[in-house]
Protein backbone atom coordinates (compact mmCIF):
# COMPACT_ATOMS: atom_id res chain seq x y z
CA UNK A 1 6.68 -21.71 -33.78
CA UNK A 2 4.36 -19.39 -35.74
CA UNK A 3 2.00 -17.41 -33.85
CA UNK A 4 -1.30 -17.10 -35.00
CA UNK A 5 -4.57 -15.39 -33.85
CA UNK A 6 -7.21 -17.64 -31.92
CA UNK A 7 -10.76 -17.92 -34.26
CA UNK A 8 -12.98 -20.55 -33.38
CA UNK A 9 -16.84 -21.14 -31.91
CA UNK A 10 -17.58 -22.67 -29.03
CA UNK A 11 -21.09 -23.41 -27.58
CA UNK A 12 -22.11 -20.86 -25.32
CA UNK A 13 -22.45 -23.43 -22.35
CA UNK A 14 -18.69 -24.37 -22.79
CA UNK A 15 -17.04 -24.16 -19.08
CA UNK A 16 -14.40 -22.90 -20.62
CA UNK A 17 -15.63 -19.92 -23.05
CA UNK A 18 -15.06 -16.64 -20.99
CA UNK A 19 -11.25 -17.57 -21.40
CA UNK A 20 -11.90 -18.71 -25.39
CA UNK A 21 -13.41 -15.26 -25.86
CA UNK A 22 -10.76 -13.16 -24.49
CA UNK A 23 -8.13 -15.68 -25.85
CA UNK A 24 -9.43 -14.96 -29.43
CA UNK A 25 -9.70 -11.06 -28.30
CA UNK A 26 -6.21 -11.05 -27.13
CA UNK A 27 -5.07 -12.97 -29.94
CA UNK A 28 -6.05 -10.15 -32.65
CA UNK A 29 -2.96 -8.22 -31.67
CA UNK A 30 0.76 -8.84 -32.61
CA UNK A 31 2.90 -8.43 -30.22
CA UNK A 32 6.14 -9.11 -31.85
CA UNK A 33 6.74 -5.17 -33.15
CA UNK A 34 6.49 -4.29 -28.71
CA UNK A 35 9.09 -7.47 -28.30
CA UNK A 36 11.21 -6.19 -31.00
CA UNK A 37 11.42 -2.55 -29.62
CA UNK A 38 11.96 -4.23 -25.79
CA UNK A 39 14.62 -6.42 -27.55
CA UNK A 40 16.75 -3.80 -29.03
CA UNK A 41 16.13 -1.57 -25.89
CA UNK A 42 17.15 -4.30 -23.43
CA UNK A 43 19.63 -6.08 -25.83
CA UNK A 44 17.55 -9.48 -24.14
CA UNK A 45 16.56 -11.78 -27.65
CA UNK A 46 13.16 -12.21 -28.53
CA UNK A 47 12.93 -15.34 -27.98
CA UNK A 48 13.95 -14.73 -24.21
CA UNK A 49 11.63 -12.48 -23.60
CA UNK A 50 8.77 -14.85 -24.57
CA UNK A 51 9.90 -17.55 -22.76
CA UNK A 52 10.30 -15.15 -19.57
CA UNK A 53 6.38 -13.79 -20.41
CA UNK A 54 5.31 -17.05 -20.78
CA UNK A 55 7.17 -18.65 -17.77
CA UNK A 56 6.59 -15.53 -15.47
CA UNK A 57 2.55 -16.15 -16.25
CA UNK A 58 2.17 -19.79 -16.46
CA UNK A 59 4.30 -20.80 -13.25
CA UNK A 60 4.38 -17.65 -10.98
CA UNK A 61 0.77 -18.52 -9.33
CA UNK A 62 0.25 -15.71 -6.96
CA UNK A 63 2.30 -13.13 -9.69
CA UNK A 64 0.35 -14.16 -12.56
CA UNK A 65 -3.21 -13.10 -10.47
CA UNK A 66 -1.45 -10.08 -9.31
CA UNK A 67 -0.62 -9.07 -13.45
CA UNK A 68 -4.35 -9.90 -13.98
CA UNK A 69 -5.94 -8.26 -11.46
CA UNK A 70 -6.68 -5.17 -12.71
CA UNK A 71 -8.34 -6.71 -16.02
CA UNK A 72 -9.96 -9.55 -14.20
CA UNK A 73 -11.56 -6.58 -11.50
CA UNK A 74 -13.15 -4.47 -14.33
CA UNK A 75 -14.39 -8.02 -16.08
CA UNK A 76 -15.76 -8.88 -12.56
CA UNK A 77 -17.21 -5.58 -12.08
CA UNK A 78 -19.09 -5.48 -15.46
CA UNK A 79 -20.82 -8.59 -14.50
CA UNK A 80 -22.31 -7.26 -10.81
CA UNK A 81 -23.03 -3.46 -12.26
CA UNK A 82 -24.92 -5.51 -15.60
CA UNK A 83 -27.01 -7.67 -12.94
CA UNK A 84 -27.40 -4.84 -10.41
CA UNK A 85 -28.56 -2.16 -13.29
CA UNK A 86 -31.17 -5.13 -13.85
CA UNK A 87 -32.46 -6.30 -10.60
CA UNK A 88 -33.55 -9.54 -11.84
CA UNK A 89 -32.90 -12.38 -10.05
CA UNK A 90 -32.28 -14.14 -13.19
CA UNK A 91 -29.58 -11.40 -13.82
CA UNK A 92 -27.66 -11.85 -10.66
CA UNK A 93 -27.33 -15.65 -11.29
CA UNK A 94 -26.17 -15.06 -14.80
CA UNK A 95 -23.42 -12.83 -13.01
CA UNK A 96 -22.87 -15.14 -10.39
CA UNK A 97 -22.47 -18.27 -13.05
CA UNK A 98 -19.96 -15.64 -14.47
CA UNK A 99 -18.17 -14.86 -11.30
CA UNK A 100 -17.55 -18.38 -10.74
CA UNK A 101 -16.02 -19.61 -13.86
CA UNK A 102 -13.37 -16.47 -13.29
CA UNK A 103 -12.77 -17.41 -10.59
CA UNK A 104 -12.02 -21.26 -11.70
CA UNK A 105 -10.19 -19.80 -14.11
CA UNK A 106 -8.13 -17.81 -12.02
CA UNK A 107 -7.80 -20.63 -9.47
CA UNK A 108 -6.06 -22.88 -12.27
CA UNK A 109 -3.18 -20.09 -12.36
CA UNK A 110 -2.78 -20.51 -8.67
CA UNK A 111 -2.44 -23.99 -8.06
């Protein structure tokens, strides 16, 4: 399986885009040199350590949001300080349209 970074569009009214745009963000990076440097510290394969990173997030439900929280909080906090700074109304339901595809997102981890 080659890994390869995420690039695409998406319209902006795409229920899904918060998660394309940090998916492509994320994507940027290579992780394989920190794998490598866990591998030969741990003696565990690569290849075991991305199935355990990729089972730990995708099943673990409660875990996973745990692991995220502290990115997910500062994304969620960005949204009510932006809308707040503003005081429009039309702010604080941009924000709140924000809020609650995060959270949808974050529910789909869960269940």
């Amino acid at each position: 399986m080659d890994l390869h970074p995420y690039q695409d569009t998406w319209p902006e009214d795409d229920p899904h885009a918060n998660f394309k745009a940090e998916v492509a963000q994320y994507s940027q990076l290579d992780p394989l040199p920190t794998l490598e440097n866990l591998s030969r510290a741990t003696g565990v394969p690569v290849p075991a350590l991305v199935r355990y990173i990729l089972v730990k997030y995708t099943v673990s439900g409660a875990e996973a949001l745990l692991a995220l929280t502290p990115i997910v909080l500062r994304q969620m906090e960005q949204h009510i300080e932006k809308a707040e700074s503003s005081g429009a109304d039309a702010a604080r339901l941009e924000a709140y349209e924000s809020l609650r595809q995060m959270i949808g997102w974050l529910k789909l981890g869960a269940e």
